[in-house]
Each structure stands twice: as C-alpha cells, then as structure tokens.
N, C-alpha and C. Protein backbone atom coordinates (compact mmCIF):
# COMPACT_ATOMS: atom_id res chain seq x y z
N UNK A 1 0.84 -1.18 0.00
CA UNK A 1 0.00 0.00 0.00
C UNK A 1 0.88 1.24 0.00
N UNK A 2 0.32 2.43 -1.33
CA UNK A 2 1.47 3.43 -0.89
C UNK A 2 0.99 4.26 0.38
N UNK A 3 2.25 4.91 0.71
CA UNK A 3 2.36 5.55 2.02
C UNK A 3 1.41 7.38 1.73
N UNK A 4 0.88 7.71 2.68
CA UNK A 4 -0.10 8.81 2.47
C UNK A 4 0.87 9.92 2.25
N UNK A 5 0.46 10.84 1.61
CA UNK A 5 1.19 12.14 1.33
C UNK A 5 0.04 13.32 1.56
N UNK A 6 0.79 14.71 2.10
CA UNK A 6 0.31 15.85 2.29
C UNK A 6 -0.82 15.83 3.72
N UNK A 7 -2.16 16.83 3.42
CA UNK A 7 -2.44 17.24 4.45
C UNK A 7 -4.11 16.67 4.51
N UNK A 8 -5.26 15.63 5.16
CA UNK A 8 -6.08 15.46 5.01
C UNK A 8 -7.44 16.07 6.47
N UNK A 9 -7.74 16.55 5.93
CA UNK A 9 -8.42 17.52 7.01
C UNK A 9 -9.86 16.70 7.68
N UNK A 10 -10.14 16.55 9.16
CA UNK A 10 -10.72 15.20 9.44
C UNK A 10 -11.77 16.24 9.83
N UNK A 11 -11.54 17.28 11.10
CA UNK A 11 -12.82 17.71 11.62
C UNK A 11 -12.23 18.96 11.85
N UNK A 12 -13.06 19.96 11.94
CA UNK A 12 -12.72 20.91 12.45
C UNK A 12 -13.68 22.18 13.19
N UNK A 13 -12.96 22.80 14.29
CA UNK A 13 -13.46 23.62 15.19
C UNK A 13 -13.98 25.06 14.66
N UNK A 14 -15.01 25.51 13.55
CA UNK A 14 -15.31 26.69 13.63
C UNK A 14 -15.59 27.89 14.43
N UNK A 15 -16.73 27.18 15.29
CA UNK A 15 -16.99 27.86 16.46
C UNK A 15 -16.16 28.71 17.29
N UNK A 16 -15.60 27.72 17.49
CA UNK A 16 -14.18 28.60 18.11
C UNK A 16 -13.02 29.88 17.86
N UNK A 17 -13.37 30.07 16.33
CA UNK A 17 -12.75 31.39 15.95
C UNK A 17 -13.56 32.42 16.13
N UNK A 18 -15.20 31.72 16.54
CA UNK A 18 -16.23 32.83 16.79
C UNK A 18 -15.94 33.24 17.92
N UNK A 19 -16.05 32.19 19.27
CA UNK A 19 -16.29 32.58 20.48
C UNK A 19 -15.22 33.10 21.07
N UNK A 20 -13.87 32.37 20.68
CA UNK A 20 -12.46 33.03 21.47
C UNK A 20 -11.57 33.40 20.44
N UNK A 21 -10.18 34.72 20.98
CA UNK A 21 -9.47 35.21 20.37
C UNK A 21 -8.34 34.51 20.41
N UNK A 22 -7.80 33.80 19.44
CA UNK A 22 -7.11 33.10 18.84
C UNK A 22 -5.65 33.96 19.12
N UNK A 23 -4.36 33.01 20.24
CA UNK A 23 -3.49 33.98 20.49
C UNK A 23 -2.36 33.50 19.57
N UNK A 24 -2.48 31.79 19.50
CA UNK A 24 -1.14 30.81 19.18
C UNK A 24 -1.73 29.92 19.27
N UNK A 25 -0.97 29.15 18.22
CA UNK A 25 -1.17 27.73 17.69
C UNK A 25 -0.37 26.71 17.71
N UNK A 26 -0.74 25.50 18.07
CA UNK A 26 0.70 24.24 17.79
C UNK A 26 -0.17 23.48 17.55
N UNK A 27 0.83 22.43 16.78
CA UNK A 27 0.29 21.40 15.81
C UNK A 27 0.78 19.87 17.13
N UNK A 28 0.25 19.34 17.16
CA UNK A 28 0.55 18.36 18.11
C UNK A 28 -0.30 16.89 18.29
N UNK A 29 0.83 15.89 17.82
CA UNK A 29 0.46 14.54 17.86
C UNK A 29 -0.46 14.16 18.67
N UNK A 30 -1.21 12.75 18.33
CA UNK A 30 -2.40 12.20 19.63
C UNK A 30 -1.69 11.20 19.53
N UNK A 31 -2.31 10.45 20.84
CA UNK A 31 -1.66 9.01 21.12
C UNK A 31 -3.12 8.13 21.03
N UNK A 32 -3.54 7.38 20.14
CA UNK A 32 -4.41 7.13 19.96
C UNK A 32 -4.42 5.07 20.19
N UNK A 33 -5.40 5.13 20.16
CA UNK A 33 -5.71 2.99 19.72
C UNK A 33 -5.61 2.67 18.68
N UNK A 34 -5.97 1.76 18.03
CA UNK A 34 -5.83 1.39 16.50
C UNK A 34 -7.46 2.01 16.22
N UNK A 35 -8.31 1.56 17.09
CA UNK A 35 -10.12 1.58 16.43
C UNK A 35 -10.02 3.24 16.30
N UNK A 36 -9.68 4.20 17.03
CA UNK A 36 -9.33 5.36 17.16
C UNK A 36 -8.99 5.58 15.57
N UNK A 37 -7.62 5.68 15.13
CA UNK A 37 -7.42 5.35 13.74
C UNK A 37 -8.58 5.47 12.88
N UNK A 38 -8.93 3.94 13.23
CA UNK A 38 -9.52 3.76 11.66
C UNK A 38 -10.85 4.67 11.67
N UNK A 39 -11.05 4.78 13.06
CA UNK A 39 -12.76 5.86 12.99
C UNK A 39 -12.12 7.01 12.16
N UNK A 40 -10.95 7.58 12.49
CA UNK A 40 -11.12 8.89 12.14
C UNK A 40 -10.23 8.75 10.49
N UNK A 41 -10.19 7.26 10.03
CA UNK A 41 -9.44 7.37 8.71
C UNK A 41 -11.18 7.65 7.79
N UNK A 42 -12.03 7.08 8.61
CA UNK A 42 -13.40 7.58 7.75
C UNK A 42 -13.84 8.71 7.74
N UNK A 43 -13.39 10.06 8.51
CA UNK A 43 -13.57 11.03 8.67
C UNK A 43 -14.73 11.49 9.43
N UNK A 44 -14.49 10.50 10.90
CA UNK A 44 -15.65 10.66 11.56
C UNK A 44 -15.30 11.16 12.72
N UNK A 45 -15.43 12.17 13.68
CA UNK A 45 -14.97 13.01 14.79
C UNK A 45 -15.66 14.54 14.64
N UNK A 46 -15.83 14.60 16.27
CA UNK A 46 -16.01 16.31 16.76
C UNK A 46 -15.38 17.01 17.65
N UNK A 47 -14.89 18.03 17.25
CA UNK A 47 -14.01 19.00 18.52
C UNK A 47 -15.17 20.28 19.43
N UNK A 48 -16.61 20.23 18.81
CA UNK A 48 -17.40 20.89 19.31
C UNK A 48 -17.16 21.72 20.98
N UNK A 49 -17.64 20.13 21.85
CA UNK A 49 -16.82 20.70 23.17
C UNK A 49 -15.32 20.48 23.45
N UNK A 50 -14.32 19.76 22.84
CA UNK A 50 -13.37 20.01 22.69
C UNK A 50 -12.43 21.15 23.86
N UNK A 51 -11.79 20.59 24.60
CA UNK A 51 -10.53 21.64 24.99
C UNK A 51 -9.46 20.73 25.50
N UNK A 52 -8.29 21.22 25.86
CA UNK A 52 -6.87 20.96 26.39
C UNK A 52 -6.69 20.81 27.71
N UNK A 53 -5.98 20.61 28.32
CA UNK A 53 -5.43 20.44 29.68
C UNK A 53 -4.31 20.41 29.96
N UNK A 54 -3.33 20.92 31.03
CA UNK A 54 -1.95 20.76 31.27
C UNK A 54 -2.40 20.12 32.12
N UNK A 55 -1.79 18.67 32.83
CA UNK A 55 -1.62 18.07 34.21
C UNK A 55 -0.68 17.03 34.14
N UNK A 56 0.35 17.64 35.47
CA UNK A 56 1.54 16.61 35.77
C UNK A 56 2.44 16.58 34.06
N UNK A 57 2.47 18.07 33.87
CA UNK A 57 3.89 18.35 32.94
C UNK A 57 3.50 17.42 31.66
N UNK A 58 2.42 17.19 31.48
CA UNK A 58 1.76 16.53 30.29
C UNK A 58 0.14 17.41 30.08
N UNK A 59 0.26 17.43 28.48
CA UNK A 59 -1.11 17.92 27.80
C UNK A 59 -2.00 16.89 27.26
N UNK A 60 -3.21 17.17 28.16
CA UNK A 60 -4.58 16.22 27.79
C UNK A 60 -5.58 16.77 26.71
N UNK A 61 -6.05 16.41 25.78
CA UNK A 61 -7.66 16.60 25.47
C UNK A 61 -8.56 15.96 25.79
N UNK A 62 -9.74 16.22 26.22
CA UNK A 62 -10.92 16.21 26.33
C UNK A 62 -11.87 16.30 25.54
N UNK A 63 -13.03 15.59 25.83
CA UNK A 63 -14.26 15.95 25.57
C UNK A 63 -14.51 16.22 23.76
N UNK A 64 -13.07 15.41 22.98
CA UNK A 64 -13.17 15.64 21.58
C UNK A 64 -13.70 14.16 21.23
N UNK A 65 -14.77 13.88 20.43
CA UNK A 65 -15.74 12.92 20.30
C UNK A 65 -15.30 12.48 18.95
N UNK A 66 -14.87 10.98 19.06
CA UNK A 66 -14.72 10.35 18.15
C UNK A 66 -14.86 8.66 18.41
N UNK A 67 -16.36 8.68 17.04
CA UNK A 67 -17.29 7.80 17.76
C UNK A 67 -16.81 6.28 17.39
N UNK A 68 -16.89 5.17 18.16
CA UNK A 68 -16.73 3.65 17.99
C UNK A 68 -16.43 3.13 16.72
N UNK A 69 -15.71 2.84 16.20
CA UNK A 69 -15.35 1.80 15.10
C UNK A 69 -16.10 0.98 14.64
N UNK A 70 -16.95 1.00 13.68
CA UNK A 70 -18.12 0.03 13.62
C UNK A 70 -17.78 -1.03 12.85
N UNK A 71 -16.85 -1.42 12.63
CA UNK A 71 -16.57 -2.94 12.71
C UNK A 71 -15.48 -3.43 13.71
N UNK A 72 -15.32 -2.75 14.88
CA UNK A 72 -14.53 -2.94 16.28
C UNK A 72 -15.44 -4.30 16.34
N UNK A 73 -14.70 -4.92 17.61
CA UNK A 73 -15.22 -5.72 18.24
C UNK A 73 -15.02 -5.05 20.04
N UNK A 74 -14.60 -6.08 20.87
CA UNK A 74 -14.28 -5.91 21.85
C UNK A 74 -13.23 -4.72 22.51
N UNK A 75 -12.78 -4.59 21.64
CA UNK A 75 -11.24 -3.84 21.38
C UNK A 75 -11.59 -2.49 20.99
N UNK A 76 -12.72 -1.94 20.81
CA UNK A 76 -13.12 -0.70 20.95
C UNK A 76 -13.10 0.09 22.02
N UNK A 77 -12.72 1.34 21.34
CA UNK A 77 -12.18 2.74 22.52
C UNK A 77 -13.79 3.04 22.82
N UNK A 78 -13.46 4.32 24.23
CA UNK A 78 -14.87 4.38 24.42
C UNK A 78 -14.47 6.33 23.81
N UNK A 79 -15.85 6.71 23.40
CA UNK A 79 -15.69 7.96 22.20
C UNK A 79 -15.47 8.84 23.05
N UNK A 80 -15.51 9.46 24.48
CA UNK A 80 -15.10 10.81 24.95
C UNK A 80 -13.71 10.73 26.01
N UNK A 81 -12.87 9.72 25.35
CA UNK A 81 -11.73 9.72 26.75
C UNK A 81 -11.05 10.63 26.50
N UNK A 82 -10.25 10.81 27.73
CA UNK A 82 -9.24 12.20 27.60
C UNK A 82 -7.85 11.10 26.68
N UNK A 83 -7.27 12.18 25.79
CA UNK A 83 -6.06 11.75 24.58
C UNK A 83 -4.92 12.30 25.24
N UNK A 84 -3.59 11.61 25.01
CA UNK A 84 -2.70 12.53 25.54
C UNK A 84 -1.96 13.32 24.36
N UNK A 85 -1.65 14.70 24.26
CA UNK A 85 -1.14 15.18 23.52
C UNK A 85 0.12 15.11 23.58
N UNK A 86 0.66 15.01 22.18
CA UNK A 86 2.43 14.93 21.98
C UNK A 86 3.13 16.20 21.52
N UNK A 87 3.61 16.68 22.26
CA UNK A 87 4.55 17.99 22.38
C UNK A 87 5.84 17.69 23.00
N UNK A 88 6.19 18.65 22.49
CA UNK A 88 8.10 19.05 23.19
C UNK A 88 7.90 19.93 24.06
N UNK A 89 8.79 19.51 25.27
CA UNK A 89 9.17 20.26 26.55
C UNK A 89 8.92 21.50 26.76
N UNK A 90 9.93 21.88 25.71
CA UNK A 90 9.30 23.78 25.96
C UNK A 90 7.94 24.15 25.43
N UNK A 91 7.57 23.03 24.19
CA UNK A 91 6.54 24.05 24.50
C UNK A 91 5.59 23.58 25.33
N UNK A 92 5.53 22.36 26.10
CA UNK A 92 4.48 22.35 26.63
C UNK A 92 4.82 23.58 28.24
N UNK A 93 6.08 23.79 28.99
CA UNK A 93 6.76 24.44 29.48
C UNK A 93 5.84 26.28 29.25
N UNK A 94 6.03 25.99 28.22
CA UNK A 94 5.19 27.46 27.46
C UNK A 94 3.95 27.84 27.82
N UNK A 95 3.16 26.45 27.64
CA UNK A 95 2.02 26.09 27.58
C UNK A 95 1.04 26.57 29.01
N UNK A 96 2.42 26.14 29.92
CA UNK A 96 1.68 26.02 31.55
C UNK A 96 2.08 27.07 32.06
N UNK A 97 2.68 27.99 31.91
CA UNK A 97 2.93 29.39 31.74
C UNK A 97 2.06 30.29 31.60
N UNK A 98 1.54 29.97 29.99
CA UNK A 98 0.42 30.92 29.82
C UNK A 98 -0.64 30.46 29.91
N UNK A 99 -1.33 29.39 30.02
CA UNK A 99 -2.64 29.14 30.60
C UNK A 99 -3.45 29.39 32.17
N UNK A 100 -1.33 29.43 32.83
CA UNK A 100 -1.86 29.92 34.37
C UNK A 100 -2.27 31.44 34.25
N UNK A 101 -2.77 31.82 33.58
CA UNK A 101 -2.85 33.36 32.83
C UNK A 101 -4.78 33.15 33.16
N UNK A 102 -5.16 34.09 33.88
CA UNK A 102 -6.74 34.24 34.23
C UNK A 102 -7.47 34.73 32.73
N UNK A 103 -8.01 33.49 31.73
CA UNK A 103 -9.34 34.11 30.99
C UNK A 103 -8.40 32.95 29.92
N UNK A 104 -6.94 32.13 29.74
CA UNK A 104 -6.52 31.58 28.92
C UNK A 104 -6.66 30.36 29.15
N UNK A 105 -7.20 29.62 28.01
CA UNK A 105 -7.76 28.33 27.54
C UNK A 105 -7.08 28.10 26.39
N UNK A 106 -6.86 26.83 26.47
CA UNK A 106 -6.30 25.35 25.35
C UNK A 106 -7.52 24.94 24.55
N UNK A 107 -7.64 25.36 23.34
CA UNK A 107 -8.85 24.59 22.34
C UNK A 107 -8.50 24.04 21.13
N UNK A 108 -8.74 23.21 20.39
CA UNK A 108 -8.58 22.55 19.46
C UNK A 108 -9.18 23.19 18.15
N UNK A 109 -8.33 23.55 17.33
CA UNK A 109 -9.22 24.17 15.95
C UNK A 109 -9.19 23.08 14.80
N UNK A 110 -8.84 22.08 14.92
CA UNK A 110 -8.60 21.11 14.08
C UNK A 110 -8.12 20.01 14.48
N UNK A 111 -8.21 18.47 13.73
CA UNK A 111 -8.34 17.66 13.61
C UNK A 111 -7.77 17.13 12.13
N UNK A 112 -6.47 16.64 11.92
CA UNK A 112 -6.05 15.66 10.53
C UNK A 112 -4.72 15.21 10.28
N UNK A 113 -5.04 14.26 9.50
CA UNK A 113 -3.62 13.54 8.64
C UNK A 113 -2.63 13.94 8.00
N UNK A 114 -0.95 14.23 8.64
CA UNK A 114 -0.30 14.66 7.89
C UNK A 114 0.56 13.62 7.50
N UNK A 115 0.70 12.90 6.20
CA UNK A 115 1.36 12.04 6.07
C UNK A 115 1.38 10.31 6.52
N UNK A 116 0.31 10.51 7.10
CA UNK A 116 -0.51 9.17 7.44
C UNK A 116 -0.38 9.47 8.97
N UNK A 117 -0.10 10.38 9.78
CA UNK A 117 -0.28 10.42 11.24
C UNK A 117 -1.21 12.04 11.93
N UNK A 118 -1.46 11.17 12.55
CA UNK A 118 -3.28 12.09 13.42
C UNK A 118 -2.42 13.22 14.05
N UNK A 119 -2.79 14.78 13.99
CA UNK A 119 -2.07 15.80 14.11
C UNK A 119 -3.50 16.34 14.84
N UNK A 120 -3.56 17.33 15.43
CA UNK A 120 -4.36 18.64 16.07
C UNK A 120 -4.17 19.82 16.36
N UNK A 121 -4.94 20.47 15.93
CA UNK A 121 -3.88 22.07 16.04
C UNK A 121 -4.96 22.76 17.28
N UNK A 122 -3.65 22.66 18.22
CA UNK A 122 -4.31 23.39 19.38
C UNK A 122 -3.91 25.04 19.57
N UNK A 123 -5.01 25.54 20.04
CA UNK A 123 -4.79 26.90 20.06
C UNK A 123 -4.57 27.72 21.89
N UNK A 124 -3.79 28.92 22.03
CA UNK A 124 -4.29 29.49 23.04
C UNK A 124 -5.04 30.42 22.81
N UNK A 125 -6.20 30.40 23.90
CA UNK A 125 -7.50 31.27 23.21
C UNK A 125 -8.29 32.27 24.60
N UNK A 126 -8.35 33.33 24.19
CA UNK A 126 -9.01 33.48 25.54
C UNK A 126 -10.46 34.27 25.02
N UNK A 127 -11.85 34.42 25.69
CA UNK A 127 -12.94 34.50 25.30
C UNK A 127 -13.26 35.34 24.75
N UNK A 128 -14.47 35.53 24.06
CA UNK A 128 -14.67 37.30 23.02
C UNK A 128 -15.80 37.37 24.39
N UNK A 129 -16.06 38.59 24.56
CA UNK A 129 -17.08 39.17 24.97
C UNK A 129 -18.20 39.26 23.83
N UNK A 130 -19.78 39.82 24.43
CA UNK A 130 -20.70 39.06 23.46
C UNK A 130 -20.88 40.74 22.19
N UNK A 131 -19.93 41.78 22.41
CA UNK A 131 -20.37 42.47 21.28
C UNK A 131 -18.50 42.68 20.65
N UNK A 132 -17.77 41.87 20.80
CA UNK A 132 -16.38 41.04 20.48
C UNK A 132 -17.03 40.37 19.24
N UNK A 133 -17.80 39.56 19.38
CA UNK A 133 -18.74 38.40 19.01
C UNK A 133 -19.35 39.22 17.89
N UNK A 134 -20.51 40.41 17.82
CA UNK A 134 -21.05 40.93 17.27
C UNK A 134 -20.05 41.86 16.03
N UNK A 135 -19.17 42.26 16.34
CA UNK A 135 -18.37 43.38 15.98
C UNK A 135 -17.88 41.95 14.60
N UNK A 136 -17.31 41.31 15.17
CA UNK A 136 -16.62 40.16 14.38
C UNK A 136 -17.30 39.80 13.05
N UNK A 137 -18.54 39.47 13.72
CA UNK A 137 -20.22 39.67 12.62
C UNK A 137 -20.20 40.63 11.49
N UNK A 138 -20.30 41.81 12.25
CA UNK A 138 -20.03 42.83 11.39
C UNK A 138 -18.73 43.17 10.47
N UNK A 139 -17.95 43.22 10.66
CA UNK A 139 -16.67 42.96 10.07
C UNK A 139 -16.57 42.13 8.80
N UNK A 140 -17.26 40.93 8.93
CA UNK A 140 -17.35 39.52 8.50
C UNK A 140 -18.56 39.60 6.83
N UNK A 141 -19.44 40.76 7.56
CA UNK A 141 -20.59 41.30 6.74
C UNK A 141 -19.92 42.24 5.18
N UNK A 142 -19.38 43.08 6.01
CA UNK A 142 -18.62 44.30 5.51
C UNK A 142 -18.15 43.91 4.22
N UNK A 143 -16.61 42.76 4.92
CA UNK A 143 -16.11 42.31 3.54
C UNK A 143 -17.06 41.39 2.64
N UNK A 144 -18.04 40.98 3.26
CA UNK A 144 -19.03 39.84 2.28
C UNK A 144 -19.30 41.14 1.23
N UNK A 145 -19.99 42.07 1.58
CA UNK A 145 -21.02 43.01 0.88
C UNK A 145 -19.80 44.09 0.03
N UNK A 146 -18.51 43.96 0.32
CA UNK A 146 -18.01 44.55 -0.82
C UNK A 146 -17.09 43.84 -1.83
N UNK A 147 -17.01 42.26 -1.58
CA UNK A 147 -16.91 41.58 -2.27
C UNK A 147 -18.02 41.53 -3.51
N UNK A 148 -18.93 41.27 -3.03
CA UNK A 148 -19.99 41.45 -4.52
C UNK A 148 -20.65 42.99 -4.98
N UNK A 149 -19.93 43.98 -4.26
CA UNK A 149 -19.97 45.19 -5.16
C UNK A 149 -19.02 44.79 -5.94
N UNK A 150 -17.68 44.22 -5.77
CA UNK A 150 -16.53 44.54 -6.57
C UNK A 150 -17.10 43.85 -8.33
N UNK A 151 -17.29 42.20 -7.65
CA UNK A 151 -17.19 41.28 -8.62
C UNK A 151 -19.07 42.43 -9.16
N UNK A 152 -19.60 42.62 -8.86
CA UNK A 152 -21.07 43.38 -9.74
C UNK A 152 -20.47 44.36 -10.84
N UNK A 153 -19.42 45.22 -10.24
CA UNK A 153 -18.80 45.78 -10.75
C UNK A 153 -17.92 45.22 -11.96
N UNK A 154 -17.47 44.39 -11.79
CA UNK A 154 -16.44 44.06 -12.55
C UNK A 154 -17.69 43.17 -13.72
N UNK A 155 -18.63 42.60 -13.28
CA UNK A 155 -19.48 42.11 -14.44
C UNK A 155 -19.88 43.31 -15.38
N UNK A 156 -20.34 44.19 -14.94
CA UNK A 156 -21.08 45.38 -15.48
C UNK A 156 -19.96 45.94 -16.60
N UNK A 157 -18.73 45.73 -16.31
CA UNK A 157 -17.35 46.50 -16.81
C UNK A 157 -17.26 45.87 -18.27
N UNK A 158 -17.08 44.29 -17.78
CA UNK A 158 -17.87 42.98 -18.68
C UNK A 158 -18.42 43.37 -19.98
N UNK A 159 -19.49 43.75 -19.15
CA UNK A 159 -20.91 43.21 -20.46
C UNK A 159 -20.57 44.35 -21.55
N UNK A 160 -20.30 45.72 -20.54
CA UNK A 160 -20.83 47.42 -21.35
C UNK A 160 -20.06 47.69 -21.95
C-alpha cells in the first residue's frame, strides 16, 4: 500500500474562531488505539466541546468525540476519553505558563492527517465578549457586501 502524502483535514473547530481570540497555535500529535485510527481514517470526529489540559507536565484533550469503530469488536475505545497530547518540553513548558494566565484556555481548531499520522492544532485562546462576538459579525458582513460590489462591478465592466 502506498504511504499517504500531504495534508487530510478530518474535523474541524469553527466555532471557536467565533467565540475566542485566537493567540497561538501548535500542531501536536495524539496518542491514539488502532479503532481510534480507523474511525477517524473515515472522517468521523467532533471537537465541538473540545478543549486541552496541562496536568503533571503533560497535555490532555478532552471531551473531543470520536465515535466507535463500527466494525470494532471488543477492542473498541470508548468515544469521549481524555487523549494525551504529543509535544516538546518547551513548548508544553510554554504552555503552563500561559494558561496559568486568568481568561486563557487550550482549544482545538482542528483535527487531521499529515502524512498518514493524526495531528491537532491546538490553540491558546481566551474569550470574546458578546459584542467582540457581534463586531466580528459585522466585520465579517462588511467584507461579504463589498466583495460582490466589486465582482457586480467588474461584471457590469464585462458586459458594457
């Protein structure tokens, strides 16, 4: 069988660029089962509630749902255990640093395959307030609505 190449994208955390401000990112291995694997070689997983943990100089996830292997047998994982994340020293060192930081949280914006091995890109994030939230909206609107002046424009330029 050939060996996988590039980048295959399994699940990913939208929400989360809504609700929190995105400070830093690392890309960081899971330690997974085999049934683990193959669930998520079908592209089946959620980071919805999803977050991180520092404890005892090691990084956990949580609460990221990736459901039973349906042709497991006995040997099936159960879908919400905590994963241990694979990082280097400093940065996890980094990590417990700034999370002891009041309002900073570990979240997951992604979920995938680089090269045939399960990657996650965890973020430090700390919360939007709810017109943070709104403003973002708006912003988000702005460029929508002068994107299709441009391209209206540029048809009209077109035709006439």
């Amino acid at each position: 069988m050939a060996k996988e190449t590039g980048r295959k994208l399994i699940a990913q955390n939208k929400r989360a660029r809504h609700d929190y401000h995105i400070l830093e990112t690392y890309e960081c291995g899971l330690v997974l089962t085999g049934t683990e694997v193959k669930s998520l070689r079908q592209g089946r997983a959620s980071l919805a509630d999803g977050f991180a943990h520092v404890d005892g100089g090691e990084v956990w996830l949580h609460n990221v749902h990736i459901p039973e292997y349906t042709q497991g047998t006995w040997t099936n994982h159960s879908a919400r255990r905590k994963r241990k994340l694979l990082l280097h020293r400093s940065e996890i060192d980094k990590l417990i640093g700034k999370t002891q930081a009041t309002g900073i949280t570990l979240i997951p914006l992604a979920l995938y395959f680089v090269d045939g091995r399960a990657k996650v890109e965890v973020a430090l994030a700390s919360g939007k307030r709810e017109y943070d939230k709104r403003q973002t909206l708006r912003e988000k609107q702005d460029r929508r609505e002068a994107e299709r002046a441009m391209s209206a424009a540029r048809r009209r330029a077109r035709a006439g």
